[in-house]
N, C-alpha and C. Protein backbone atom coordinates (compact mmCIF):
# COMPACT_ATOMS: atom_id res chain seq x y z
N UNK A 1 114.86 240.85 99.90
CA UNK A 1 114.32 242.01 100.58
C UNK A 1 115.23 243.19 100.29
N UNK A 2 114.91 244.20 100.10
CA UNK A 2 115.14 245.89 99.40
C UNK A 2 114.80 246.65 100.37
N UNK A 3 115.85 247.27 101.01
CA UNK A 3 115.54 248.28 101.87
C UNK A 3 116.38 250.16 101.76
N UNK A 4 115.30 251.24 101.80
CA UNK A 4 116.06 252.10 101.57
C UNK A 4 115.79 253.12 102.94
N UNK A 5 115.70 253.84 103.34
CA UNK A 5 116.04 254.51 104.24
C UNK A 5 114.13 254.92 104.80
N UNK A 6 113.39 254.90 104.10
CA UNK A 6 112.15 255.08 103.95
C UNK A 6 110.97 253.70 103.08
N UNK A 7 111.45 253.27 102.47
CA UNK A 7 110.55 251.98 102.26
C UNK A 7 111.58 250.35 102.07
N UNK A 8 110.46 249.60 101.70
CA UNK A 8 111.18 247.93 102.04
C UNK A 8 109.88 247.41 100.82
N UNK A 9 110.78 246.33 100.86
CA UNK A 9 110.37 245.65 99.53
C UNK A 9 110.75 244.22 99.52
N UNK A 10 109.29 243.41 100.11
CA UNK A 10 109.60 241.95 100.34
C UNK A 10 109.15 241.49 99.21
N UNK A 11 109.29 240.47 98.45
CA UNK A 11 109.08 240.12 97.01
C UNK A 11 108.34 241.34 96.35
N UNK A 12 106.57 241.27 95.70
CA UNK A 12 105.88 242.16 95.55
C UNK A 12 106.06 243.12 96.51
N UNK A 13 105.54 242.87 97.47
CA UNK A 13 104.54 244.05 98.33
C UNK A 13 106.00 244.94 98.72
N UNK A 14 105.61 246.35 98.64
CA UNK A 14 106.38 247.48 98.70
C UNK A 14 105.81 248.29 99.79
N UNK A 15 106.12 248.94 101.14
CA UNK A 15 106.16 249.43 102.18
C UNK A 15 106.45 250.40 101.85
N UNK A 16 106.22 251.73 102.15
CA UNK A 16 106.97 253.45 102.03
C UNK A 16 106.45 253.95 103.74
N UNK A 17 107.17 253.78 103.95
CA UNK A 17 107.25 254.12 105.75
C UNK A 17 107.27 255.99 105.74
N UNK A 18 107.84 256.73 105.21
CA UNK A 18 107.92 257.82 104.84
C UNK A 18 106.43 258.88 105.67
N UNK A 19 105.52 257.57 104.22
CA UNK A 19 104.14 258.24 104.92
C UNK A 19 103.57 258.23 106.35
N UNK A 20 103.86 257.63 107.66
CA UNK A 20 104.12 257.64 108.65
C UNK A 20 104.50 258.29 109.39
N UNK A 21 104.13 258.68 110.85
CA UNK A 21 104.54 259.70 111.40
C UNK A 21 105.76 259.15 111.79
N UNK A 22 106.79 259.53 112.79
CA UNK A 22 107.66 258.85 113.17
C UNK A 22 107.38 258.09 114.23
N UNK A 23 106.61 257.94 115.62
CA UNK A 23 106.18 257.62 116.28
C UNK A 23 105.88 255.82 115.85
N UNK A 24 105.02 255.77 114.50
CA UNK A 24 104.87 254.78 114.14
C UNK A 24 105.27 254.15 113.18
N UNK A 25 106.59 254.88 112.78
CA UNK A 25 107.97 254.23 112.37
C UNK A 25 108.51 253.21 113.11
N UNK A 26 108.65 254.05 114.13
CA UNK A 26 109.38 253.85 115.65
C UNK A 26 108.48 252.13 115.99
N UNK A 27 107.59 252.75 116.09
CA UNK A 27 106.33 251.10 117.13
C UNK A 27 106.65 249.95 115.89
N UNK A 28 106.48 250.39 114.36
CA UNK A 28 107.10 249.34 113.65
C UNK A 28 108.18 248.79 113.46
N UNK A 29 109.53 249.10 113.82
CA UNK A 29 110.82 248.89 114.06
C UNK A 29 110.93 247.57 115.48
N UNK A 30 109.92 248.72 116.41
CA UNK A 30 109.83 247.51 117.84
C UNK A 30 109.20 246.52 117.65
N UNK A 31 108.75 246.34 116.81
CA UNK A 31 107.40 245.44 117.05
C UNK A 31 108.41 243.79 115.59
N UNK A 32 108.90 244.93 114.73
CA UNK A 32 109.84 243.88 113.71
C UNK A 32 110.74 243.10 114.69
N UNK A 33 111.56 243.64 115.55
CA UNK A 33 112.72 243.26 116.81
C UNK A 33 111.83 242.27 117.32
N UNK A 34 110.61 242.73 117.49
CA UNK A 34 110.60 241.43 118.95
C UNK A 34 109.75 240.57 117.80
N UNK A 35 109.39 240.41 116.34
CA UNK A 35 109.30 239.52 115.75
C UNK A 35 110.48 238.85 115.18
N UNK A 36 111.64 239.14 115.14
CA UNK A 36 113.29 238.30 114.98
C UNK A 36 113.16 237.19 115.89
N UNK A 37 113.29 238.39 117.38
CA UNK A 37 113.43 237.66 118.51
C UNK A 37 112.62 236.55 118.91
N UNK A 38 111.19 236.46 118.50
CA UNK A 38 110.62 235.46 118.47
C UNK A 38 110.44 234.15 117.35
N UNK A 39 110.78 234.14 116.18
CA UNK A 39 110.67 233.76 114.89
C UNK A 39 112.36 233.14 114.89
N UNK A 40 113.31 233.64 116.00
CA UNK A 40 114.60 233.20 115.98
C UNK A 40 114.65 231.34 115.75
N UNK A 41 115.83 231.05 114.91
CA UNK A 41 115.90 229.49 114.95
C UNK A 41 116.69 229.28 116.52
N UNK A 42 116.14 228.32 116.76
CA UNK A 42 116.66 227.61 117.99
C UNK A 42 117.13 226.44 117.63
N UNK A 43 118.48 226.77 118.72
CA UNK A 43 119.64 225.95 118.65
C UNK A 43 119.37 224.63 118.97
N UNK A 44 120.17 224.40 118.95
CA UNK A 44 120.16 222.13 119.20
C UNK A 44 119.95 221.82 120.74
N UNK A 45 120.83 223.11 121.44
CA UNK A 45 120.99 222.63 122.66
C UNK A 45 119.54 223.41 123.70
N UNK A 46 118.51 223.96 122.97
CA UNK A 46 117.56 224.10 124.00
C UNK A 46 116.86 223.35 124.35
N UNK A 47 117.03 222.15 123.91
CA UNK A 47 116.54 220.91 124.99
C UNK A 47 117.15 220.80 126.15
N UNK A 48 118.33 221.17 126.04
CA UNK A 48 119.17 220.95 127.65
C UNK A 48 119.12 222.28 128.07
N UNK A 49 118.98 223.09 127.46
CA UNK A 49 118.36 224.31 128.31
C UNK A 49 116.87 224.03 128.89
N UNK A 50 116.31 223.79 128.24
CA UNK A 50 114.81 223.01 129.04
C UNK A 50 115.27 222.36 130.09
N UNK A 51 115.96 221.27 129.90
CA UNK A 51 115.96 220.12 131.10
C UNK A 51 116.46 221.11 132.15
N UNK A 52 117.31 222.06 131.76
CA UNK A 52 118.21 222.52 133.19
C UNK A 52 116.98 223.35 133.60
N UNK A 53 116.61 224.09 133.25
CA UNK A 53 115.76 224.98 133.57
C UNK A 53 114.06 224.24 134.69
N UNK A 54 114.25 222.97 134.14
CA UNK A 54 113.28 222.15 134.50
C UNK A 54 113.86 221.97 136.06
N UNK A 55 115.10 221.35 136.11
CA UNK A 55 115.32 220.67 137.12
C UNK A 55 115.73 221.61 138.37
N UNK A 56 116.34 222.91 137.86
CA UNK A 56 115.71 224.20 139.20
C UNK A 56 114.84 224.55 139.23
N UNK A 57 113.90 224.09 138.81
CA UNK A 57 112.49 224.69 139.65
C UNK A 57 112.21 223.09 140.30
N UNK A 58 112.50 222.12 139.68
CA UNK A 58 112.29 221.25 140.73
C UNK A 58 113.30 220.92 141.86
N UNK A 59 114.53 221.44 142.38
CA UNK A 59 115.39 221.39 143.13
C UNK A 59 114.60 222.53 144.49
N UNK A 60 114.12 224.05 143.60
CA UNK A 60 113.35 224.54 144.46
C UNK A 60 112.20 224.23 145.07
N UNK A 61 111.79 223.27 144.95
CA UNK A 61 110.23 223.21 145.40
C UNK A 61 110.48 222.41 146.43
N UNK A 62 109.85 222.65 147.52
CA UNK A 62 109.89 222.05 148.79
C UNK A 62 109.07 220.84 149.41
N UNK A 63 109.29 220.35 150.10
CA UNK A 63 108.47 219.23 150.61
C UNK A 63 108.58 217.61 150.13
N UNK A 64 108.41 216.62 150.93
CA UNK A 64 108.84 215.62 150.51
C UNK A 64 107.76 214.37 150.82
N UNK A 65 107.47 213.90 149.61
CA UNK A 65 106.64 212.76 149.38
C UNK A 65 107.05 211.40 150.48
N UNK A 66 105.83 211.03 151.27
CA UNK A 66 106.25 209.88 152.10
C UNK A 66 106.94 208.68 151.24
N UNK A 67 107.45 207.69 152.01
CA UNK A 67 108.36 206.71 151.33
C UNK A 67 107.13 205.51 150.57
N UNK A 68 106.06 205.51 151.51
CA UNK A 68 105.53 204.52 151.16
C UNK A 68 104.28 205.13 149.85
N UNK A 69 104.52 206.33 149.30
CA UNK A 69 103.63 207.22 148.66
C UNK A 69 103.43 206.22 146.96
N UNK A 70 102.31 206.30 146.88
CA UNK A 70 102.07 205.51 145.48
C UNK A 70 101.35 206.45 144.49
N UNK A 71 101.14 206.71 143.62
CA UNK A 71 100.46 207.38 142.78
C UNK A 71 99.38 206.43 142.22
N UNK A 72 97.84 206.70 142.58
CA UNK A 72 97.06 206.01 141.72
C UNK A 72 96.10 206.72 140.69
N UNK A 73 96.12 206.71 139.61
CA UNK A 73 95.97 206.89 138.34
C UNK A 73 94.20 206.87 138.64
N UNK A 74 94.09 206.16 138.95
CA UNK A 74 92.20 205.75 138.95
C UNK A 74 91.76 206.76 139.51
N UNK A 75 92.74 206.60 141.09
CA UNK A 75 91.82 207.74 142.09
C UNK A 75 92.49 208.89 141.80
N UNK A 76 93.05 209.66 141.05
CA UNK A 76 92.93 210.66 140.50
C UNK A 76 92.09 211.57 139.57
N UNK A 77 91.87 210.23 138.74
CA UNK A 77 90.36 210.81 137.98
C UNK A 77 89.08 210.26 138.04
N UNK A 78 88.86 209.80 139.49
CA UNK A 78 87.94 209.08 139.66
C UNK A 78 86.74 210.24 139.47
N UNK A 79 85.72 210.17 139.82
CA UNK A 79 84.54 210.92 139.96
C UNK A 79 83.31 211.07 140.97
């Protein structure tokens, strides 16, 4: 990638931003950022960022299942 102060140059295709007002210079700059930010590689450890993240919202949630409480599978999707 080739970049000069006014155009960019990903293999072929050649960009001239120039012709652009600045406004939508500008919205293309923001819009590249929050495509980094999303397209970012993720690290090894956001699985344990998941789990943690998992387990405060379940630390917050209130209320408590009776002792003798069973989960049945059938009568859940019964009909």
């Amino acid at each position: 990638m080739q970049t000069n102060r006014n155009s960019l140059q990903i293999g072929h295709n050649f960009i001239n931003l120039s012709s652009l007002p600045e406004a939508a210079q500008q919205e293309l700059l923001t819009f590249y950022e929050f495509l980094l930010f999303k397209y970012q590689r993720r690290k090894k450890g956001s699985a344990q960022g998941k789990k943690a993240i998992l387990k405060e919202i379940f630390q917050e949630a209130e209320g408590k299942l009776p002792v003798d409480y069973s989960f049945n599978r059938e009568e859940i999707h019964g009909r």
